[in-house]
N, C-alpha and C. Protein backbone atom coordinates (compact mmCIF):
# COMPACT_ATOMS: atom_id res chain seq x y z
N UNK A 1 -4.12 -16.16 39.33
CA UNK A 1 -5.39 -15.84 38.70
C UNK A 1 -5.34 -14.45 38.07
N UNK A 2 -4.78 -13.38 39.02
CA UNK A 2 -4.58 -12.31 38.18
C UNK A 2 -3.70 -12.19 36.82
N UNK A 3 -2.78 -13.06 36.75
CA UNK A 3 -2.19 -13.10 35.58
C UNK A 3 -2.58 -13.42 34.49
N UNK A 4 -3.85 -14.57 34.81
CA UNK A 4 -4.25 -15.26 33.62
C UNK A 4 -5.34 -14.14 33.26
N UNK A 5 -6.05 -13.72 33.64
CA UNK A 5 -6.76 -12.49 33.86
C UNK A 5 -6.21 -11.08 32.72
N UNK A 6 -4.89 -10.87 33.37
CA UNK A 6 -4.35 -9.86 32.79
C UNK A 6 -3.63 -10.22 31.14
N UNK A 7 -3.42 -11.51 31.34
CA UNK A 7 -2.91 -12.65 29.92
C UNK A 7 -4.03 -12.23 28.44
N UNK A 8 -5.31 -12.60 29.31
CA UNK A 8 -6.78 -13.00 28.71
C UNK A 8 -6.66 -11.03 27.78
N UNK A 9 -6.76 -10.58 28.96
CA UNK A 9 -7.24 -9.13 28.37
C UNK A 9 -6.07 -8.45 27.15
N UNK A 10 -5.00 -8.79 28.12
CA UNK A 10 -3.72 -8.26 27.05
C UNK A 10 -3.99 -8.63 25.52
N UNK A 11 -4.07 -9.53 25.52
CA UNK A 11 -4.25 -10.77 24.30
C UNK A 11 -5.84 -10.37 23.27
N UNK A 12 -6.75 -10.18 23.99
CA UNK A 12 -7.95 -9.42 23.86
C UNK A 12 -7.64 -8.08 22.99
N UNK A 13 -6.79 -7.12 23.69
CA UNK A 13 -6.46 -5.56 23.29
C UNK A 13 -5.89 -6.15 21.58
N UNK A 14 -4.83 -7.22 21.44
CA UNK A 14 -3.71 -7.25 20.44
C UNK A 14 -5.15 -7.77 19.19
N UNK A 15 -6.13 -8.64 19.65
CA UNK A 15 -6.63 -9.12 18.41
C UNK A 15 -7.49 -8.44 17.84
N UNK A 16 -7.99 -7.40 18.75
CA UNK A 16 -8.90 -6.40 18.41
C UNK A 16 -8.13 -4.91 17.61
N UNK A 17 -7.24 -5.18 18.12
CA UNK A 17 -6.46 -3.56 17.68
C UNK A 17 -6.51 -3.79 15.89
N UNK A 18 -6.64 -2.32 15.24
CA UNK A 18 -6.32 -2.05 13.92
C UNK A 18 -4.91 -2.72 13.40
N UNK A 19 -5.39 -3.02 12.04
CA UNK A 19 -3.14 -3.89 11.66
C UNK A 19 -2.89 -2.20 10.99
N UNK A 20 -2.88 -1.42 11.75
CA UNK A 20 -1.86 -0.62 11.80
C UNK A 20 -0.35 -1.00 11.64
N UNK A 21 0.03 -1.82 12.29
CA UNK A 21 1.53 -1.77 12.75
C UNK A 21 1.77 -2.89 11.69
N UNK A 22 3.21 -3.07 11.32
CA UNK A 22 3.53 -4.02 10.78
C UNK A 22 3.41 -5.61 11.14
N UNK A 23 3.02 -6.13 9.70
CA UNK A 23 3.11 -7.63 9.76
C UNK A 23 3.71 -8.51 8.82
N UNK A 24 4.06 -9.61 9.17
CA UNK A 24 5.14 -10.08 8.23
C UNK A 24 4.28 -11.36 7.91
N UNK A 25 4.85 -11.37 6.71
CA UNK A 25 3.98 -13.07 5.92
C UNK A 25 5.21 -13.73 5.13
N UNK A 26 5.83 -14.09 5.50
CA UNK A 26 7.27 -14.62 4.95
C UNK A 26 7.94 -13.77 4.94
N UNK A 27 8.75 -13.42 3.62
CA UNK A 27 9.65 -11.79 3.85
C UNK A 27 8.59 -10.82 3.24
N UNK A 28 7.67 -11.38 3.31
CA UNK A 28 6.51 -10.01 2.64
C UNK A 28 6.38 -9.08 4.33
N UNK A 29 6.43 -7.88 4.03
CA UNK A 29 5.95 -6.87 5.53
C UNK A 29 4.32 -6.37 5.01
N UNK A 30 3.82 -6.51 5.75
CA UNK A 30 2.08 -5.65 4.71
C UNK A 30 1.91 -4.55 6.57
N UNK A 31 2.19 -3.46 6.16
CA UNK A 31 1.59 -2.10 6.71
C UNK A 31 1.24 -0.91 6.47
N UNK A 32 0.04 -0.75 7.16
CA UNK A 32 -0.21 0.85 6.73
C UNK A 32 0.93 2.11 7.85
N UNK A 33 1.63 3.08 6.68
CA UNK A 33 2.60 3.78 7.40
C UNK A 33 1.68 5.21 7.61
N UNK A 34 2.07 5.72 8.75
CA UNK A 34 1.70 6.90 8.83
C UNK A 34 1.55 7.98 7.97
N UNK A 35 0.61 8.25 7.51
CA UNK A 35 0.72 9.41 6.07
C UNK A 35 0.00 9.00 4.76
N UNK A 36 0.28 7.34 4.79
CA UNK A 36 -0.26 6.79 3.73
C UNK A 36 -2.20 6.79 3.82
N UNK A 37 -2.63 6.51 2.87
CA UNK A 37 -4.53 6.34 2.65
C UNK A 37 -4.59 4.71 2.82
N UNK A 38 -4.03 3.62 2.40
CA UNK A 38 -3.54 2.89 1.84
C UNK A 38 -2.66 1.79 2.43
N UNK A 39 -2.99 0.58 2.80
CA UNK A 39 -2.16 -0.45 3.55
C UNK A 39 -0.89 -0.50 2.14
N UNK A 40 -0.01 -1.40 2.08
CA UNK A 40 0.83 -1.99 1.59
C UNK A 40 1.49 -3.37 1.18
N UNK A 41 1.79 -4.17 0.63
CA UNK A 41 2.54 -5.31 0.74
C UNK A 41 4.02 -4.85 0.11
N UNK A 42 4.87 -5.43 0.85
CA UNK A 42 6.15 -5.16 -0.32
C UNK A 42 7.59 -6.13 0.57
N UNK A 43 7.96 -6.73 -0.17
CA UNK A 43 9.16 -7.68 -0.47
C UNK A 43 10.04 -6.84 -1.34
N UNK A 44 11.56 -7.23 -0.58
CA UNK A 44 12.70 -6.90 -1.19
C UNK A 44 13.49 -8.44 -1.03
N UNK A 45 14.50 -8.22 -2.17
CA UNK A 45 15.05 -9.60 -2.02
C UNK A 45 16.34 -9.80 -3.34
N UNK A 46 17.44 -10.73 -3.08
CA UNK A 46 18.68 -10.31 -3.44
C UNK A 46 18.26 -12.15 -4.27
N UNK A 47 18.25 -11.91 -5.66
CA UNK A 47 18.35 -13.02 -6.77
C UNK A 47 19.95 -13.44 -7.13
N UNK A 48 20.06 -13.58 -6.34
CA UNK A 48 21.59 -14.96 -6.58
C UNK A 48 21.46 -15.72 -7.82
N UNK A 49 20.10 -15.71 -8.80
CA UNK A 49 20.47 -16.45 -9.90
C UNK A 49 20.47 -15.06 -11.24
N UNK A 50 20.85 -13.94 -10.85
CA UNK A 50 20.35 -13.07 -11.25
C UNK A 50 21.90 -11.90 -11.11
N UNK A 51 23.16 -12.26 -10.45
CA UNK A 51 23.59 -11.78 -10.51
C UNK A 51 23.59 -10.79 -8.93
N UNK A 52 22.93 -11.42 -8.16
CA UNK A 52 23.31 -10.77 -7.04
C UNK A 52 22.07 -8.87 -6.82
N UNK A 53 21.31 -9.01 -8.28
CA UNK A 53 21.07 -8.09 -8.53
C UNK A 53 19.23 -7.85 -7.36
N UNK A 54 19.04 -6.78 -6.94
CA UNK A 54 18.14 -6.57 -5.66
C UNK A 54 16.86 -6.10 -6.37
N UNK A 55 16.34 -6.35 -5.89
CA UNK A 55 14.37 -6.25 -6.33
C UNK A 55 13.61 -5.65 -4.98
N UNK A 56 12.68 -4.95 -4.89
CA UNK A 56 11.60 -4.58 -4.26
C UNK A 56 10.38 -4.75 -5.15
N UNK A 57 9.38 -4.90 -4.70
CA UNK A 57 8.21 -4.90 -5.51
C UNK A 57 6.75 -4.49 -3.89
N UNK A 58 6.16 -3.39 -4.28
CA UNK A 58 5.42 -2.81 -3.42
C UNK A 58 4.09 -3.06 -3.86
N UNK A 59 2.92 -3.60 -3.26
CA UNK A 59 1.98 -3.59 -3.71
C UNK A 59 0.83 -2.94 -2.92
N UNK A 60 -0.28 -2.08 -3.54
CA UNK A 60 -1.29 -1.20 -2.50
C UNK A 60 -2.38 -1.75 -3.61
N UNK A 61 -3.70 -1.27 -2.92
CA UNK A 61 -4.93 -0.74 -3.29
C UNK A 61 -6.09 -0.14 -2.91
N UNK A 62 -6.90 0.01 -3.77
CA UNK A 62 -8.31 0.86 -3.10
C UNK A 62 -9.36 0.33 -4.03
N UNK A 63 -10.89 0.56 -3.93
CA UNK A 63 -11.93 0.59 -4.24
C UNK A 63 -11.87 0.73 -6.16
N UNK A 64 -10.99 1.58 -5.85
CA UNK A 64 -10.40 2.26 -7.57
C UNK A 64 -9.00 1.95 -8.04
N UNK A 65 -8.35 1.44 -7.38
CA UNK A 65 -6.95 1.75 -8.11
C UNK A 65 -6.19 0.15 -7.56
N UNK A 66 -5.57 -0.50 -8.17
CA UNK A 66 -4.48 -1.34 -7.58
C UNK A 66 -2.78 -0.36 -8.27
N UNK A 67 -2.11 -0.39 -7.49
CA UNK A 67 -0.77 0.26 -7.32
C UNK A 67 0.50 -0.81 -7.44
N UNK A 68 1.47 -0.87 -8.53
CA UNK A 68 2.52 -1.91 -8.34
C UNK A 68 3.82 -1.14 -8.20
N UNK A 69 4.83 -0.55 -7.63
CA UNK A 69 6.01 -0.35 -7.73
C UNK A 69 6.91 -1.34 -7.50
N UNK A 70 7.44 -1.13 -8.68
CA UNK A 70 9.29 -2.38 -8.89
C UNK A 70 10.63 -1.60 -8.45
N UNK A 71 11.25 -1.90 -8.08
CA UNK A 71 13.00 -1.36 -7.99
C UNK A 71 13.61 -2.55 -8.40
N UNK A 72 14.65 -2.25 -9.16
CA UNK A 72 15.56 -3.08 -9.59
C UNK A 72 16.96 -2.35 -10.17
N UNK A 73 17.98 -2.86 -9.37
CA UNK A 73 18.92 -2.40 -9.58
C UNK A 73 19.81 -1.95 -10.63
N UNK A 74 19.38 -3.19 -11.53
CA UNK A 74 19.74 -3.07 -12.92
C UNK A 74 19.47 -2.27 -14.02
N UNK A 75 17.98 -1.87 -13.72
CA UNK A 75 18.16 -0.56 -14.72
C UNK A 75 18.86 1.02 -14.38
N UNK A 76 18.93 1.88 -15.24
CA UNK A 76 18.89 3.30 -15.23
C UNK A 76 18.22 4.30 -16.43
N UNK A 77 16.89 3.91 -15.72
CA UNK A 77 16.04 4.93 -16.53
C UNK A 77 16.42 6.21 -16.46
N UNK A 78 16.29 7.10 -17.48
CA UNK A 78 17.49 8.55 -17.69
C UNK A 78 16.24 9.25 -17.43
N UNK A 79 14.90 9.29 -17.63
CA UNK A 79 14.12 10.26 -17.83
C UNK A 79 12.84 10.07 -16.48
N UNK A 80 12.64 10.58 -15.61
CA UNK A 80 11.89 10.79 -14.73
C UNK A 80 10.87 11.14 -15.21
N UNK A 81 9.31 10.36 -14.97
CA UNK A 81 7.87 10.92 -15.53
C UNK A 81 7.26 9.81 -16.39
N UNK A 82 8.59 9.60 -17.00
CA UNK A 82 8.45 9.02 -19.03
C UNK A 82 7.48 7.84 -18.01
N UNK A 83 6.53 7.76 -19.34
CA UNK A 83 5.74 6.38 -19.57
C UNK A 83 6.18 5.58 -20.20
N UNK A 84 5.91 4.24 -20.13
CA UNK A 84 6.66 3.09 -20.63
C UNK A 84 4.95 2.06 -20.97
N UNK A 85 5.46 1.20 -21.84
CA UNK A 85 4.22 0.03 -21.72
C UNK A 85 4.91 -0.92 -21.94
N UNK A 86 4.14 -1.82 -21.14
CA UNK A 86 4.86 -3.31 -20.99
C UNK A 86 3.57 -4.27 -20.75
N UNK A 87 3.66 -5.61 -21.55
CA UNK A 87 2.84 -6.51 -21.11
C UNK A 87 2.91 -7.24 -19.33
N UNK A 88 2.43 -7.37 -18.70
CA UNK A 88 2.19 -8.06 -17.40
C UNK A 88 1.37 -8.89 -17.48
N UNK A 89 2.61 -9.87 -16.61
CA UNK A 89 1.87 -11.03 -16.46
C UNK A 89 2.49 -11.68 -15.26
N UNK A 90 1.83 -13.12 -15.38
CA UNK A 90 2.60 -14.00 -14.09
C UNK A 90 3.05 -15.04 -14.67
N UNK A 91 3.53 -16.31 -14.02
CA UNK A 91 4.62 -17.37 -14.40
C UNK A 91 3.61 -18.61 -15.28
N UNK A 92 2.04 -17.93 -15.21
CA UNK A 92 1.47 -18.88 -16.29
C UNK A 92 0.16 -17.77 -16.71
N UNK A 93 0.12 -16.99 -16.54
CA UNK A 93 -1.17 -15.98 -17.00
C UNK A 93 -0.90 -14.63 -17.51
N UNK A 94 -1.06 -14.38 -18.29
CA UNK A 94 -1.05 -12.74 -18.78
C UNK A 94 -2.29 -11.91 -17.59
N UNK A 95 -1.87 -10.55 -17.50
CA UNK A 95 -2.74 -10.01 -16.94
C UNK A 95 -3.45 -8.73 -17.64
N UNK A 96 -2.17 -8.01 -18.04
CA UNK A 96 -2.48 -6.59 -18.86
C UNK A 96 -1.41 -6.42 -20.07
N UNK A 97 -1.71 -6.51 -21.21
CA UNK A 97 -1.24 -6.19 -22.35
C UNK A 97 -0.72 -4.42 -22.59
N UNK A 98 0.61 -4.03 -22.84
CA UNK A 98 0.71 -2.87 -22.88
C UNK A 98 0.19 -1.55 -21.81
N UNK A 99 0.66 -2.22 -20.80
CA UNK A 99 -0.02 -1.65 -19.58
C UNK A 99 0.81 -0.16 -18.91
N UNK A 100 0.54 0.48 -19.10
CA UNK A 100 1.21 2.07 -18.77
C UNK A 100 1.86 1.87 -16.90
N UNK A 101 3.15 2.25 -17.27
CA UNK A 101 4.24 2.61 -16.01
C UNK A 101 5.06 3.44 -16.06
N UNK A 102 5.24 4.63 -15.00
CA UNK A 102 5.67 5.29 -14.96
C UNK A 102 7.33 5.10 -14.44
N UNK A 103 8.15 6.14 -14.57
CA UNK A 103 9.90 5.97 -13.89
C UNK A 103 9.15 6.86 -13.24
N UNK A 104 9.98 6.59 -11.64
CA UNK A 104 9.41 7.40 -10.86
C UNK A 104 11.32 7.78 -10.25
N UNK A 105 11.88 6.83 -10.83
CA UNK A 105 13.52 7.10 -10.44
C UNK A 105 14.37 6.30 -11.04
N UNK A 106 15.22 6.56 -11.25
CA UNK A 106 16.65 5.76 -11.93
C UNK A 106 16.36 4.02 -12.22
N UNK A 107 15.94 3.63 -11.04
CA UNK A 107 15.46 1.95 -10.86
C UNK A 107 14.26 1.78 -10.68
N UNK A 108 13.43 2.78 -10.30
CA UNK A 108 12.07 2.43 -10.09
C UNK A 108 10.46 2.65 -11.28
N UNK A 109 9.84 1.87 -11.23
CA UNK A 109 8.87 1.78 -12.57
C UNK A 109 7.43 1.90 -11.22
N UNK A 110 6.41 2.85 -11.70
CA UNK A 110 5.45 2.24 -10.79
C UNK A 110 4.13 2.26 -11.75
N UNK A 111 3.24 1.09 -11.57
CA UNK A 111 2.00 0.92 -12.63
C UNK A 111 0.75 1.07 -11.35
N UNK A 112 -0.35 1.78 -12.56
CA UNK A 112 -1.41 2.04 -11.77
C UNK A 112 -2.60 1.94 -12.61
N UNK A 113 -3.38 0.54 -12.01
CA UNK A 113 -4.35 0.26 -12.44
C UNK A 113 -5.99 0.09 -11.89
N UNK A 114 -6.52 0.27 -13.12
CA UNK A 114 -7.91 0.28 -12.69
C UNK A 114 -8.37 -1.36 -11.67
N UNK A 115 -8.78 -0.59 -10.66
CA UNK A 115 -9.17 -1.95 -9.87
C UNK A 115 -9.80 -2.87 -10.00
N UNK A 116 -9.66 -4.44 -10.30
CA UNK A 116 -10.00 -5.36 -10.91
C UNK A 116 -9.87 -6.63 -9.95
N UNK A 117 -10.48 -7.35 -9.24
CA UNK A 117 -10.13 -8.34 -8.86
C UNK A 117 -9.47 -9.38 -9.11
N UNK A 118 -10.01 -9.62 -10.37
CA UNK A 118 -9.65 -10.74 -11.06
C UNK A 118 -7.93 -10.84 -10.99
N UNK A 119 -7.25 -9.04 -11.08
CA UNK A 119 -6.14 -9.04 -11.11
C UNK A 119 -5.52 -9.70 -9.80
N UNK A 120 -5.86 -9.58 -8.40
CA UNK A 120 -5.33 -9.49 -7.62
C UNK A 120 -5.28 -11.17 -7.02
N UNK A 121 -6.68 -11.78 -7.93
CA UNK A 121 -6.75 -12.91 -8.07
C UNK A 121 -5.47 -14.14 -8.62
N UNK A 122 -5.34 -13.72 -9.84
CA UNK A 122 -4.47 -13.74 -10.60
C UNK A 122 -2.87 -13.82 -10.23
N UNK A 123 -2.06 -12.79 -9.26
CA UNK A 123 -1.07 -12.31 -8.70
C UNK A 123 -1.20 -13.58 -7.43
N UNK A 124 -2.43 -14.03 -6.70
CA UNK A 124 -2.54 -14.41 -5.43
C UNK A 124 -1.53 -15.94 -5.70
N UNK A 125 -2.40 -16.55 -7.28
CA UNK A 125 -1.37 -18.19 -7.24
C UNK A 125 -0.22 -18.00 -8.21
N UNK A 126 0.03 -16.88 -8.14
CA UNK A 126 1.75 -16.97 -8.83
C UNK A 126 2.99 -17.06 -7.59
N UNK A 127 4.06 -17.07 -8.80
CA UNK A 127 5.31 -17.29 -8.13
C UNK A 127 6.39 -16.54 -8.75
N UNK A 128 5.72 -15.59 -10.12
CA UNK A 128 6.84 -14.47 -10.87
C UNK A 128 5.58 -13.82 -11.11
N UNK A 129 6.21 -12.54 -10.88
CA UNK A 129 5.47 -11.29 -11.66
C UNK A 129 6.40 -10.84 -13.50
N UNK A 130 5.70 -10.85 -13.82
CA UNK A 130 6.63 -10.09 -15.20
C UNK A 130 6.21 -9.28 -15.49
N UNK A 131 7.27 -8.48 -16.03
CA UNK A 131 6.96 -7.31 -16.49
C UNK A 131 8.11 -7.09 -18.44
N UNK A 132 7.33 -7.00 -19.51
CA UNK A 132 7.89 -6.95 -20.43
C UNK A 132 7.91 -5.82 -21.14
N UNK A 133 9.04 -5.20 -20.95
CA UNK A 133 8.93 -3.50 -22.08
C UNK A 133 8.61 -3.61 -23.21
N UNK A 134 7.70 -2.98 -23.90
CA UNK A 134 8.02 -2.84 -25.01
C UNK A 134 9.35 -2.19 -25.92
N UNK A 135 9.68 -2.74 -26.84
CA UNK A 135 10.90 -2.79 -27.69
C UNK A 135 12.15 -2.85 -26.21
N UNK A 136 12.00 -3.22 -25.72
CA UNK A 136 13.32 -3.28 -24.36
C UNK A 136 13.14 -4.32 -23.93
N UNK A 137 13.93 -5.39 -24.49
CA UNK A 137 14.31 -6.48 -23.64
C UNK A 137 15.52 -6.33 -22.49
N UNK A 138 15.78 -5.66 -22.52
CA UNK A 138 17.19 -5.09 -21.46
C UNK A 138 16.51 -5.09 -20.03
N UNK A 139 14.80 -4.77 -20.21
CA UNK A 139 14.91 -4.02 -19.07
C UNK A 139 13.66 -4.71 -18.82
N UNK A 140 13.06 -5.65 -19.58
CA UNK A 140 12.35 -6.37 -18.94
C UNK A 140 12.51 -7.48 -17.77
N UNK A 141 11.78 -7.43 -16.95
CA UNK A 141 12.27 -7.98 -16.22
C UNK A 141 10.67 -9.50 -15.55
N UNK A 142 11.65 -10.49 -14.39
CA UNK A 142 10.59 -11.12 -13.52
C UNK A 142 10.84 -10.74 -12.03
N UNK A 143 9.67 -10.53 -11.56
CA UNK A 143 10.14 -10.69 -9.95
C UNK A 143 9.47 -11.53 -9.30
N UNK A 144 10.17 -12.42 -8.28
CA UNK A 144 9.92 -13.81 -7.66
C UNK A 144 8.44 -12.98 -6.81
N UNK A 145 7.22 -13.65 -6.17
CA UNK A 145 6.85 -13.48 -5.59
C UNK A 145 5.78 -14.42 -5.18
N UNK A 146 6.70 -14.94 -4.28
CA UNK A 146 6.35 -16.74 -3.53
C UNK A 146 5.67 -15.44 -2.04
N UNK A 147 4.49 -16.77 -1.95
CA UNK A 147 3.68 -16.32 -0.91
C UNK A 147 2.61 -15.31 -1.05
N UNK A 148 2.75 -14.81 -2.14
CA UNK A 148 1.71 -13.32 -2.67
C UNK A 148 0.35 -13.51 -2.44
N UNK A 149 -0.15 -14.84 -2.19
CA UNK A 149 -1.81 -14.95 -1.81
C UNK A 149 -1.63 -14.55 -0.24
N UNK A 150 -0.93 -15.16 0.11
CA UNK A 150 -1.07 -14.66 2.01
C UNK A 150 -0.79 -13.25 1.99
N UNK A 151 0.29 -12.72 1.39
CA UNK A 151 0.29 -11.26 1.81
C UNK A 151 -0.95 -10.60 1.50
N UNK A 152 -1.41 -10.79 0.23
CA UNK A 152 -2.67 -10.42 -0.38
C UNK A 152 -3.93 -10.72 0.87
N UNK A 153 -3.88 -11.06 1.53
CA UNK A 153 -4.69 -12.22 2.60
C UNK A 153 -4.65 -10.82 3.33
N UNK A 154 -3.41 -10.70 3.83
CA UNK A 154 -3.12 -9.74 5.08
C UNK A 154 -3.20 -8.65 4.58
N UNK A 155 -2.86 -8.34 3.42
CA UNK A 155 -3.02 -6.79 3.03
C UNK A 155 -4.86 -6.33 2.77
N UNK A 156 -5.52 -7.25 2.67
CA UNK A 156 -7.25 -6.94 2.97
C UNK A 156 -7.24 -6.87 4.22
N UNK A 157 -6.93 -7.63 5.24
CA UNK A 157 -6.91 -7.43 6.61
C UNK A 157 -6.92 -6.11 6.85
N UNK A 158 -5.83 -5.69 6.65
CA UNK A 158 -4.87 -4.29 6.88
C UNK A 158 -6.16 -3.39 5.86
N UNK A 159 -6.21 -3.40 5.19
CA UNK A 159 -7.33 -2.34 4.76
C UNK A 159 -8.78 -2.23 5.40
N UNK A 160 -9.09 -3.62 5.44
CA UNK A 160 -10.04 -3.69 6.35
C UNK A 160 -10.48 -3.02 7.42
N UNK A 161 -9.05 -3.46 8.11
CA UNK A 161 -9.07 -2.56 9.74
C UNK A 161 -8.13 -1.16 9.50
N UNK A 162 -7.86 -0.50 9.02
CA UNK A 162 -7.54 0.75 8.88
C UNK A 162 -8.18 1.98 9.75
N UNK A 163 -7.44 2.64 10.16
CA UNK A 163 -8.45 4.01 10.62
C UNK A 163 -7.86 5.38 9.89
């Protein structure tokens, strides 16, 4: 009896607690890290039809802002800061036409947009994110992102319960 007791409560503490800590929704992880304002979603993942070549794609938001950072191995952006515009979209919807992203490093692009539901809507029934440079087809790229409504699911959770 005491066990089931101590079972009941344990179990009690875990569903009540903040999603502080990490959670996984396929290979998506969605957590808020120490330091951050801001829960997270973000998938990394190795495209075998692609050359073996590695992707991350990080996703945050707030009240004001949705946040996308990409890594991809394949590029080497030379200039740190530079703005770029690229149409975004998904594997059947446009989202933002000429949409401003920053290099934040050699492989990494990060876009920051005005908060919109509709967007996050949008991202939830896809299965590619795209991203198209302008005048750079080199460096345009897709990234797979199967499951993105559940992480999206859990990443409100995670904001939700935040402290």
């Amino acid at each position: 009896m005491k066990r089931i007791l101590l079972a009941v409560l344990l179990l009690g503490s875990f569903l009540t607690a903040p999603a502080l800590a990490q959670t996984k929704v396929g290979d998506w992880e969605v957590e808020k890290r120490s330091g951050d304002d801001h829960c997270n979603a973000a998938r990394a993942y190795t495209d075998k039809d692609d050359d073996n070549s590695e992707y991350v794609i990080v996703l945050s938001y707030s009240k004001v802002a949705i946040v996308v950072a990409v890594i991809y191995d394949g590029w080497e952006w030379e200039k740190i800061g530079k703005i770029l515009r690229a149409d975004v979209g998904t594997d059947d919807k446009d989202i933002m036409k000429k949409a401003k992203w920053e290099v934040v490093d050699k492989t990494a692009v990060r876009g920051t947009f005005e908060f919109q539901q509709s967007i996050l809507d949008t991202l939830g029934k896809a299965k590619l994110l795209t991203i198209d440079f302008e005048d750079d087809e080199d460096n345009s790229v897709e990234i797979k992102i199967p499951r993105m409504g559940e992480a999206l699911a859990a990443l409100k959770f995670c904001e939700e319960n935040k402290k």
